[in-house]
Protein backbone atom coordinates (compact mmCIF):
# COMPACT_ATOMS: atom_id res chain seq x y z
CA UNK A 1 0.00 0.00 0.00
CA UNK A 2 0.98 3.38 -0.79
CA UNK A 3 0.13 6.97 0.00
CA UNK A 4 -0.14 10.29 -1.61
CA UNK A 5 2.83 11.73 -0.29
CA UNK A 6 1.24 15.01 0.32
CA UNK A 7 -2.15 13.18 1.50
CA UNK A 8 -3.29 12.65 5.07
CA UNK A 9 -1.70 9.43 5.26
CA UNK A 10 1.95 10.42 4.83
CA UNK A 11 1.36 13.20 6.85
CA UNK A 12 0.17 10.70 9.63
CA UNK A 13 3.25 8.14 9.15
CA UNK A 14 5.37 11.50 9.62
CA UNK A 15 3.14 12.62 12.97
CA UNK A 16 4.05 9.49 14.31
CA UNK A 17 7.38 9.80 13.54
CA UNK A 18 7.93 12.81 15.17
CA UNK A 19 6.17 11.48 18.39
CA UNK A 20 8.47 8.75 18.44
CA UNK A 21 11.33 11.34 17.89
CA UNK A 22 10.37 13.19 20.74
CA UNK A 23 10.10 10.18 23.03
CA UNK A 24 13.43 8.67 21.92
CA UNK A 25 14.48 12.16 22.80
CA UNK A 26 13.04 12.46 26.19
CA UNK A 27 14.73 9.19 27.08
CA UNK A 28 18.31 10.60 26.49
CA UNK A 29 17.13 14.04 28.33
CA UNK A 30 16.07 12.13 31.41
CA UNK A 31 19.43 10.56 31.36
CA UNK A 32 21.64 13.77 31.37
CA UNK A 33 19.16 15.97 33.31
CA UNK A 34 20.23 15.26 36.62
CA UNK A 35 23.93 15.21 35.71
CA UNK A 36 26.28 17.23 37.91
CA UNK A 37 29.17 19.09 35.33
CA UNK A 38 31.17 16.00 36.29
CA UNK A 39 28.56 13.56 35.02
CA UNK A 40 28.88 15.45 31.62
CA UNK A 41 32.78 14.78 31.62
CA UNK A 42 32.41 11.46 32.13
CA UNK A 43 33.84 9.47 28.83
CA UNK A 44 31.86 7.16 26.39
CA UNK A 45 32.80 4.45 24.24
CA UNK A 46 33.11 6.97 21.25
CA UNK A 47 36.76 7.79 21.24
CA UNK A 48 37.48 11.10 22.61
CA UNK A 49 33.99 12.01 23.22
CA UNK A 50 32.57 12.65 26.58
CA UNK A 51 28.84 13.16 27.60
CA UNK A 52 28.96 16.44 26.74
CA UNK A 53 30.23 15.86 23.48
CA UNK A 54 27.16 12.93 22.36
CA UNK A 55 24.35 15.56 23.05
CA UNK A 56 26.62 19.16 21.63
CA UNK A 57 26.50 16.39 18.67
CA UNK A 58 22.85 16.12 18.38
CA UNK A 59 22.38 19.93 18.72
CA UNK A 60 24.55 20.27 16.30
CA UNK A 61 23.30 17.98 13.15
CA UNK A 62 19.36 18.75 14.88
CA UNK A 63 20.72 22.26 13.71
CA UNK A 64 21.81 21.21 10.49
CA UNK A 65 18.78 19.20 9.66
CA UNK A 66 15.90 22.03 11.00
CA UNK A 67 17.78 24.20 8.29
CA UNK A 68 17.71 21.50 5.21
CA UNK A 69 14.24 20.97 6.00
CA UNK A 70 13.45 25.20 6.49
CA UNK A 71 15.43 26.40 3.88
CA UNK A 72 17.05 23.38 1.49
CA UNK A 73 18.87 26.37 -0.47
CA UNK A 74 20.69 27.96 2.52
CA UNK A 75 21.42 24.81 4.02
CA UNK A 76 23.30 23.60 0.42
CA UNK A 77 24.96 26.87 0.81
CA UNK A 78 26.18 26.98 4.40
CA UNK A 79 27.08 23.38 4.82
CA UNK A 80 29.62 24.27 1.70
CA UNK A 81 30.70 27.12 3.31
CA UNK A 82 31.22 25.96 6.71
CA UNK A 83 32.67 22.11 5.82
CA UNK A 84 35.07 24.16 3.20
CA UNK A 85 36.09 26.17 5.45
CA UNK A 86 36.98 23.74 8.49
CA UNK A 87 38.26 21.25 6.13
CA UNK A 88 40.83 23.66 4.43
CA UNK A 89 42.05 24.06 8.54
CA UNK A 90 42.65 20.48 8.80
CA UNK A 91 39.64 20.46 11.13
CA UNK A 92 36.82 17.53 11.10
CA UNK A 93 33.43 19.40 10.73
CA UNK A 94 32.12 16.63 13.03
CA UNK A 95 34.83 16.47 15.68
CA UNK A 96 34.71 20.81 15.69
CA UNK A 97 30.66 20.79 16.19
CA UNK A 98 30.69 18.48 19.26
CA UNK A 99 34.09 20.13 20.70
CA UNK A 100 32.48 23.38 20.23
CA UNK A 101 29.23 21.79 22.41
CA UNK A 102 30.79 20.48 25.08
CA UNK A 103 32.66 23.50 25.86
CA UNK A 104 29.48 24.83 26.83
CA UNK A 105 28.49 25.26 30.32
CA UNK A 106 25.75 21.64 30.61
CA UNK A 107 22.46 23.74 31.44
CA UNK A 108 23.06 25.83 28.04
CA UNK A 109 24.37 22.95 25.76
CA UNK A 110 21.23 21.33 27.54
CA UNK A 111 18.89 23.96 26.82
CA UNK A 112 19.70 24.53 23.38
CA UNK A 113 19.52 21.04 22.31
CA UNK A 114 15.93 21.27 23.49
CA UNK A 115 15.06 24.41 21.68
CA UNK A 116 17.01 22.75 18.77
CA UNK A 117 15.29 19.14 18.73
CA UNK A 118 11.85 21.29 18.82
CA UNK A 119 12.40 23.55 16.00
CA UNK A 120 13.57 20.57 13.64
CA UNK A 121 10.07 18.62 14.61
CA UNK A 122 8.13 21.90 13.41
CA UNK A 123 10.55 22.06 10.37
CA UNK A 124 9.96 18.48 9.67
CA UNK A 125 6.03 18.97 9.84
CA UNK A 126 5.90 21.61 7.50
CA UNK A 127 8.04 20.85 5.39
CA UNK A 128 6.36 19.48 1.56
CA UNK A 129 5.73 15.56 1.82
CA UNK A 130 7.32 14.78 -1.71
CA UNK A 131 10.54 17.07 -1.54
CA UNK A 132 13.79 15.29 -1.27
CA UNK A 133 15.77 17.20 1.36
CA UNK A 134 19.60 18.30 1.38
CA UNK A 135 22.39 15.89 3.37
CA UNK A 136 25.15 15.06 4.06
CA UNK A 137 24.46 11.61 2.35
CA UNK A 138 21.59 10.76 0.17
CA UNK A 139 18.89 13.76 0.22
CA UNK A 140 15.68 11.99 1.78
CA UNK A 141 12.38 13.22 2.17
CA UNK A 142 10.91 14.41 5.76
CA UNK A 143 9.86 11.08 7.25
CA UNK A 144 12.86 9.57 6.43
CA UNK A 145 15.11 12.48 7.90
CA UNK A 146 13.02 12.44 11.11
CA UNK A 147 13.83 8.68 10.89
CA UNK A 148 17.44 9.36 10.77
CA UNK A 149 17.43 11.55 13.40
CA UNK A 150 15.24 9.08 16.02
CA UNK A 151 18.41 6.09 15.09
CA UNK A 152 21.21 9.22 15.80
CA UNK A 153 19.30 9.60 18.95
CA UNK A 154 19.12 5.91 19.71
CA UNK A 155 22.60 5.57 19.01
CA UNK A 156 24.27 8.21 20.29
CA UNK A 157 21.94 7.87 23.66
CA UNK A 158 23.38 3.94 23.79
CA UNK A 159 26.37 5.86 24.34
CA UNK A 160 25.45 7.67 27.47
CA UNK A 161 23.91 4.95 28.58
CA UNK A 162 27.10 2.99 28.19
CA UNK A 163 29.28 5.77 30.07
CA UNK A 164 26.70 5.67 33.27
CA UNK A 165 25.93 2.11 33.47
CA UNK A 166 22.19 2.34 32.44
CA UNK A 167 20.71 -0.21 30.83
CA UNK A 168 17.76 1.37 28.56
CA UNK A 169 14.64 -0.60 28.13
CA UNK A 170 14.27 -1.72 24.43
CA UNK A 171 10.56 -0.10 23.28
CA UNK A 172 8.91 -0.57 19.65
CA UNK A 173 10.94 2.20 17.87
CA UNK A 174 13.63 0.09 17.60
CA UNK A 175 12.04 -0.89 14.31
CA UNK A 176 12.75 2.41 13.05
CA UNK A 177 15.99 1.57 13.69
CA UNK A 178 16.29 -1.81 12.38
CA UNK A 179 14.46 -0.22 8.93
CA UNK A 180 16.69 2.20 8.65
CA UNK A 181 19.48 -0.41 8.94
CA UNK A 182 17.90 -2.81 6.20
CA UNK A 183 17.19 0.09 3.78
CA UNK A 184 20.97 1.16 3.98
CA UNK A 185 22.63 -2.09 2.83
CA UNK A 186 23.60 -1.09 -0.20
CA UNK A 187 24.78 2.16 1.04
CA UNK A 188 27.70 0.19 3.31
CA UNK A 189 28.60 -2.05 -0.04
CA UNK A 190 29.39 1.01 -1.34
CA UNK A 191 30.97 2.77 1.27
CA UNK A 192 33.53 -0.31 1.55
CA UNK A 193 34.14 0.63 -2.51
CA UNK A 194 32.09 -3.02 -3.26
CA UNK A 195 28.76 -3.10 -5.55
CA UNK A 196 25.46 -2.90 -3.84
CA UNK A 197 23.95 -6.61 -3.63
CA UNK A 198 22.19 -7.90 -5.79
CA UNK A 199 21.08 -10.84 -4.34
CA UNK A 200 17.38 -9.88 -2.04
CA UNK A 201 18.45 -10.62 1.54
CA UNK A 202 15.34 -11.54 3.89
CA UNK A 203 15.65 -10.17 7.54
CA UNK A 204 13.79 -11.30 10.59
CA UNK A 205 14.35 -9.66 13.59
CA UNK A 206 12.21 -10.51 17.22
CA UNK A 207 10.90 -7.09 18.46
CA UNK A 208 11.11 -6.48 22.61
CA UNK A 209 7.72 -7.96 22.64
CA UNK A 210 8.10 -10.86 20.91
CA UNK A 211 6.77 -10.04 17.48
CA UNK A 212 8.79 -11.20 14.51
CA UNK A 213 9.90 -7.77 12.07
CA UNK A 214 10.32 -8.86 8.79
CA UNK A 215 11.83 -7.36 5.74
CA UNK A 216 12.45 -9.10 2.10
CA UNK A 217 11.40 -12.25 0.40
CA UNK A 218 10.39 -14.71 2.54
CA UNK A 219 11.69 -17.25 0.30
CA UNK A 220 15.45 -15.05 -0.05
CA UNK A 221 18.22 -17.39 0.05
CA UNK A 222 20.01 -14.93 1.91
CA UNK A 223 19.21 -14.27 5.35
CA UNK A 224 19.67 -12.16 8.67
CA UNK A 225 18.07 -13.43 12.02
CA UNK A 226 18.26 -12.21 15.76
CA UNK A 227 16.94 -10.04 17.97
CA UNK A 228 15.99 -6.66 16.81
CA UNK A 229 18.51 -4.77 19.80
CA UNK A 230 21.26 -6.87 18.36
CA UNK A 231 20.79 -5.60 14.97
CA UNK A 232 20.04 -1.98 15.84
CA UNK A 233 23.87 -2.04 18.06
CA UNK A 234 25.03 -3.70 15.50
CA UNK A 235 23.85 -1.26 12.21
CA UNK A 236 24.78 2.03 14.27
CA UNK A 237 28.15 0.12 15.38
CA UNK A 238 28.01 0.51 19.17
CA UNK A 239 28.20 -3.16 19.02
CA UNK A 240 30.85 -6.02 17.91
CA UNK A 241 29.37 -8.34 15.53
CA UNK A 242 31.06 -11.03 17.87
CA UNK A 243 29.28 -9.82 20.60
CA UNK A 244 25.41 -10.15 19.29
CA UNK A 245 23.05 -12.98 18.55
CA UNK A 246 22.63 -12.12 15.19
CA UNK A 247 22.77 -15.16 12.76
CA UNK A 248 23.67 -14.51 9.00
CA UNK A 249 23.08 -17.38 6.14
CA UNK A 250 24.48 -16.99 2.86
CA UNK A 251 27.43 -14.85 1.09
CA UNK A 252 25.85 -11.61 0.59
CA UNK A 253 24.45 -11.17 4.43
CA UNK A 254 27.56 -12.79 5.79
CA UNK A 255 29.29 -10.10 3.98
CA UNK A 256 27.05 -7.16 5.06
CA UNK A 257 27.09 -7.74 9.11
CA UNK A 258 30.66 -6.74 9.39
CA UNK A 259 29.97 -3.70 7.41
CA UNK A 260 26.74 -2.77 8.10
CA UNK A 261 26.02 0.90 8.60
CA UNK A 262 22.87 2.77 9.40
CA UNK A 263 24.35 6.65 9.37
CA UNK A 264 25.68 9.06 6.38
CA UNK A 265 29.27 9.50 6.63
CA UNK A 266 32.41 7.71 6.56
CA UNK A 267 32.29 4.49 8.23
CA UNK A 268 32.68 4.54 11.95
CA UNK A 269 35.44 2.85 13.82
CA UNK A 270 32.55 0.43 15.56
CA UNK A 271 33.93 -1.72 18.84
CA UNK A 272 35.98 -4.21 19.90
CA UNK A 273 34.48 -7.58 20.16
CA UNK A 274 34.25 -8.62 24.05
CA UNK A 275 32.68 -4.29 24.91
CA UNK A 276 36.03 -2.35 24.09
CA UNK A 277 35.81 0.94 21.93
């Protein structure tokens, strides 16, 4: 089934996307809240990256999104700009945004990630349901970039749960996640310099309650199975493939595990197998 993308029905699928958004969101904010300036200096698994640094990071691409989705033009423009700029300096434009953050007293690097995360949901909402916006990797349309920036949130809230010792409870949006994750196989291929697949691989993953998620043929030769928190760890990288029950039949998704990669961008350093960064 499919839906006018400027129809009701889109603009439901991107409602709810947005109120899962904001709950992801609110999970990570209830985390960090409390935190003494201490708390925020704590490190994470991330190399080089502190508390402080996971959320200035969010701000920072929440930023950059709100303005591809406001303004497509000036974002095309200013990322440019800016990128140019930091990368003529011998500066990573990632590494500078979250170093900038976390220099930031907590309760204004707090406050403005907030402010940020709420402006983006607006921009997403109004934004037209069939225009394909500006990014750093593929342009995507609005539900999709809100879906990007629930698995950044996800991931990047693993993180701080990591560096305190939390353990989060899994919920349903993981499936966001884990679609994400599917839809992007091709992507790692050819971030590794190898040709997308060809050959359809069929992935089954067994939601926190017990439902199976399923995406492909059925009848696929090629296969991925495992819980759906193993796969989500495992497609943003904040988990060794070593380390998660995830079982892969056939050459193509015995290939793709090791390289599998749910964000734009380089690929990521991941972990060690046995928990090390």
């Amino acid at each position: 089934m499919t839906t006018d993308p400027k129809g009701p029905g889109a603009r439901d699928v991107l409602a709810g996307l947005l109120d899962d958004l904001r709950a992801e969101s609110a999970v990570l904010d209830g985390l960090v809240a409390g935190l003494e300036p201490a708390g925020w200096a704590a490190d994470t698994p991330a190399h080089g990256w502190t508390i402080a640094h996971q959320i200035a990071h969010l701000a920072w691409t929440d930023d950059w999104a709100e303005l591809s989705a406001r303004d497509p033009g000036a974002f095309t423009a200013e990322s440019g700009r800016v990128f140019g700029e930091l990368v003529a300096a011998g500066a990573d434009p990632v590494e500078d945004g979250a170093a900038r953050g976390a220099a930031e007293e907590p309760a204004k690097l707090l406050d403005r990630w907030r402010a940020g995360r709420e402006r983006l949901a607006a921009a997403l909402a109004a934004a037209p349901g069939d225009a394909r916006l500006p990014w750093f990797g593929p342009p995507m349309k609005a539900p999709s970039m809100a879906t990007a920036r629930l698995m950044e949130t996800w991931a990047h809230g693993q993180d701080v749960a990591d560096a305190l010792g939390v353990v989060r409870e899994p919920t349903a949006r993981l499936r966001h996640v884990a679609h994400l994750g599917v839809r992007t196989a091709g992507f790692a291929f050819s971030l590794h310099g190898r040709p997308a697949p060809t050959d359809p691989i069929r992935v089954e993953l067994t939601a926190p309650d017990g439902e199976l998620w399923t995406w492909g043929p059925a009848d696929a030769a090629d296969r991925v199975t495992g819980p759906a928190l193993d796969f989500c760890l495992l497609v943003t990288q904040r988990r060794h493939r070593d380390d998660l029950a995830l079982t892969a039949t056939g050459g193509t998704a015995t290939a793709w595990l090791p390289i599998a990669q749910a964000f734009a961008g380089a690929p990521g350093r991941g972990r060690k197998a046995g928990g090390g960064q």
